[in-house]
C-alpha atoms as a PDB file:
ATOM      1  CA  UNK A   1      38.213  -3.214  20.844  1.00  0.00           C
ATOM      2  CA  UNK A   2      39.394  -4.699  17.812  1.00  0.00           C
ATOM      3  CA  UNK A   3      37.336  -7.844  16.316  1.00  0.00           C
ATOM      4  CA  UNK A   4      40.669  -9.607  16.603  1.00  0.00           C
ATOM      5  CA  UNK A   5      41.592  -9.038  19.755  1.00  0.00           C
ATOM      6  CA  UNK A   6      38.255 -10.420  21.266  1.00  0.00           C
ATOM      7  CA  UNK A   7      38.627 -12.983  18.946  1.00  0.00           C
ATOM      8  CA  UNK A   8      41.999 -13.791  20.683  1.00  0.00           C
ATOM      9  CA  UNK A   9      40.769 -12.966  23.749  1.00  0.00           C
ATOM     10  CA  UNK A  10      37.498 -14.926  24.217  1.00  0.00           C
ATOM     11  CA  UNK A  11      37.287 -17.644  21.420  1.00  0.00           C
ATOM     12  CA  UNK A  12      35.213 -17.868  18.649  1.00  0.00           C
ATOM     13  CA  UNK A  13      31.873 -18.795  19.921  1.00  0.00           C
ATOM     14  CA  UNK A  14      32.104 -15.643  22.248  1.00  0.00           C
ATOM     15  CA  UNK A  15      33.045 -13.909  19.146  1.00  0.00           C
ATOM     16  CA  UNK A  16      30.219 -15.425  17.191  1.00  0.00           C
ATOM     17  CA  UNK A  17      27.546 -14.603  20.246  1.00  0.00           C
ATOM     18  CA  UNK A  18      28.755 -10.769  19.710  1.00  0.00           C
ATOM     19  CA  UNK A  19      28.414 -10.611  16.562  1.00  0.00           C
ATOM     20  CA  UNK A  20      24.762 -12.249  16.518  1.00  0.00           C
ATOM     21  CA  UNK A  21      23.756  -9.956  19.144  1.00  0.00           C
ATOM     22  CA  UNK A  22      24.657  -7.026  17.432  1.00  0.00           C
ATOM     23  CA  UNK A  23      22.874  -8.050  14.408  1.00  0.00           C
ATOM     24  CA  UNK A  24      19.778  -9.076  16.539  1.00  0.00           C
ATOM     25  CA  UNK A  25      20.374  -5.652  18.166  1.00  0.00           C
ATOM     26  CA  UNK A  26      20.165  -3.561  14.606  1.00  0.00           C
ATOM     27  CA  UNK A  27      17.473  -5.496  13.552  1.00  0.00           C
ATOM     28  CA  UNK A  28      14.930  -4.823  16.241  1.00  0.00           C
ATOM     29  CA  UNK A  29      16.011  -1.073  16.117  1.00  0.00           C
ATOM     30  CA  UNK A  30      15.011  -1.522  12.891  1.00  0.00           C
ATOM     31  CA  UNK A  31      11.830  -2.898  12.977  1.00  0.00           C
ATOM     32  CA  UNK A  32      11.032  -0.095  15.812  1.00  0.00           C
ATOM     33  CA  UNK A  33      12.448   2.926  13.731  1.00  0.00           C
ATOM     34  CA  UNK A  34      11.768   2.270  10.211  1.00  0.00           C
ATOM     35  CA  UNK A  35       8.687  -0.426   9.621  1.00  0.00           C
ATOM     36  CA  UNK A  36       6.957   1.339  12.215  1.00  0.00           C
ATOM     37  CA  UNK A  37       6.510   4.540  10.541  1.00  0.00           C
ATOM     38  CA  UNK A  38       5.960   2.752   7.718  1.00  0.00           C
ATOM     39  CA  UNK A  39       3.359   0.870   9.334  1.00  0.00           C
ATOM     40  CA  UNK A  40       1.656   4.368  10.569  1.00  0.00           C
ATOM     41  CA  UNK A  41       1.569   5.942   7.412  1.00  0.00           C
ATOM     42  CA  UNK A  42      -0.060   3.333   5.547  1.00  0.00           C
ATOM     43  CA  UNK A  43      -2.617   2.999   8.274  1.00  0.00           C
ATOM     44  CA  UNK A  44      -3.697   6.611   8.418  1.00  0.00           C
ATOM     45  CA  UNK A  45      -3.921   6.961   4.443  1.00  0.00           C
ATOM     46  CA  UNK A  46      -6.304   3.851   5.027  1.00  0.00           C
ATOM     47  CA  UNK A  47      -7.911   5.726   7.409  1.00  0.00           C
ATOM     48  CA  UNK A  48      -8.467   8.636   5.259  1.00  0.00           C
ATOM     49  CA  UNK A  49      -9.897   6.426   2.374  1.00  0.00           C
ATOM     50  CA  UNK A  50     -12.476   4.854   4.347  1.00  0.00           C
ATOM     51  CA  UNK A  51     -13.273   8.138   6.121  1.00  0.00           C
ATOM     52  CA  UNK A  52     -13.614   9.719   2.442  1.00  0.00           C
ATOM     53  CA  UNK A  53     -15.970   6.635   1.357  1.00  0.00           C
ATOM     54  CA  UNK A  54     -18.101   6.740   4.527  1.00  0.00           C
ATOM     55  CA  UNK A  55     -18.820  10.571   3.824  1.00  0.00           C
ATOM     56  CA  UNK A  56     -19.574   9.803  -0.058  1.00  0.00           C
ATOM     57  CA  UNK A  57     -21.781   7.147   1.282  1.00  0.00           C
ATOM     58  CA  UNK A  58     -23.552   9.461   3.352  1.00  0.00           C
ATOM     59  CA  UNK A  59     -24.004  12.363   0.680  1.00  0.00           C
ATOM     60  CA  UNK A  60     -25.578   9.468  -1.339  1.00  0.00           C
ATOM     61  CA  UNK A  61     -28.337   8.446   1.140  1.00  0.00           C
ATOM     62  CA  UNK A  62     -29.110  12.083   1.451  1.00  0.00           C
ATOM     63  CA  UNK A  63     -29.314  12.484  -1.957  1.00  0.00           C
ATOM     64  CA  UNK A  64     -31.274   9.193  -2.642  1.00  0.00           C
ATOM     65  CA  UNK A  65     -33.765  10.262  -0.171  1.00  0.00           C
ATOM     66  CA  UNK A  66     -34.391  14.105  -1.758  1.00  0.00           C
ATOM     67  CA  UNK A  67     -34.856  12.192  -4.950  1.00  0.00           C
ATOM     68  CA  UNK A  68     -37.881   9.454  -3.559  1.00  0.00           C
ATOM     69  CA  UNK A  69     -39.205  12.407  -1.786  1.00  0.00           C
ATOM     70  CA  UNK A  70     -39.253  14.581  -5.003  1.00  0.00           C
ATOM     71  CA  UNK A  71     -40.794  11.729  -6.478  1.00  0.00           C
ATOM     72  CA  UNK A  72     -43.137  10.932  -4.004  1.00  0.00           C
ATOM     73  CA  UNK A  73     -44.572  14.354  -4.526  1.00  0.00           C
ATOM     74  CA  UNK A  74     -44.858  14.109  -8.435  1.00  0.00           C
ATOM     75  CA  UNK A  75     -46.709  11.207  -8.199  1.00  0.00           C
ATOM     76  CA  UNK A  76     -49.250  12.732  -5.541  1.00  0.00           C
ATOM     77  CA  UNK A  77     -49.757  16.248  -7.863  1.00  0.00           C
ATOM     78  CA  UNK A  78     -50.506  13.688 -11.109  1.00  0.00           C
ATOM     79  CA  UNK A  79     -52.239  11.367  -8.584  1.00  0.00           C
ATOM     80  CA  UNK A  80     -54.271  14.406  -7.889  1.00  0.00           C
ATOM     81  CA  UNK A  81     -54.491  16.242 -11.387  1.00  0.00           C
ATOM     82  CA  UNK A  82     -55.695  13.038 -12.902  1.00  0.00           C
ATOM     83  CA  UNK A  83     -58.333  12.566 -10.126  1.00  0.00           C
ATOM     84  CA  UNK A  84     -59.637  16.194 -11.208  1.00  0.00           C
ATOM     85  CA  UNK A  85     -60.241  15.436 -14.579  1.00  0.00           C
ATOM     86  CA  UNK A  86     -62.088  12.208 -13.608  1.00  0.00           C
ATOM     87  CA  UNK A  87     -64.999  13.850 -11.719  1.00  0.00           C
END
């Protein structure tokens, strides 16, 4: 139908209603379509990050501990060479 036709037909609030509702209607598809797979993508690059930072965290730890255990045994092989020489 033509906008002025229901405009003639039904009055302008009617008219007004329609044309609310089919604004109402675009924006919510919208929202659905659009800003959801927005909404998706962002969230699963965030994922990703965090994912990459919690491994890197990890490797760190692992690597932390080698090092106080590499330590650790330096200490105990001077510990021990300078306990030689004493007696």
């Amino acid at each position: 139908m033509n906008p002025l036709e229901i405009l003639e037909k039904f009055g302008i609030p009617v008219s007004v209603a329609m044309a609310f509702g089919f604004f109402i209607w675009k924006q919510n598809k919208y929202i659905q379509d659009d800003l959801t797979k927005d909404i998706s993508n962002r969230f699963s690059r965030l994922e990703g990050i965090i994912i990459k930072l919690i491994d890197q965290q990890k490797k760190m730890q692992v690597e932390q501990k080698g090092i106080v255990k590499s330590y650790e045994s330096l200490v105990n092989i001077i510990v021990k060479l300078m306990g030689e020489k004493d007696a």
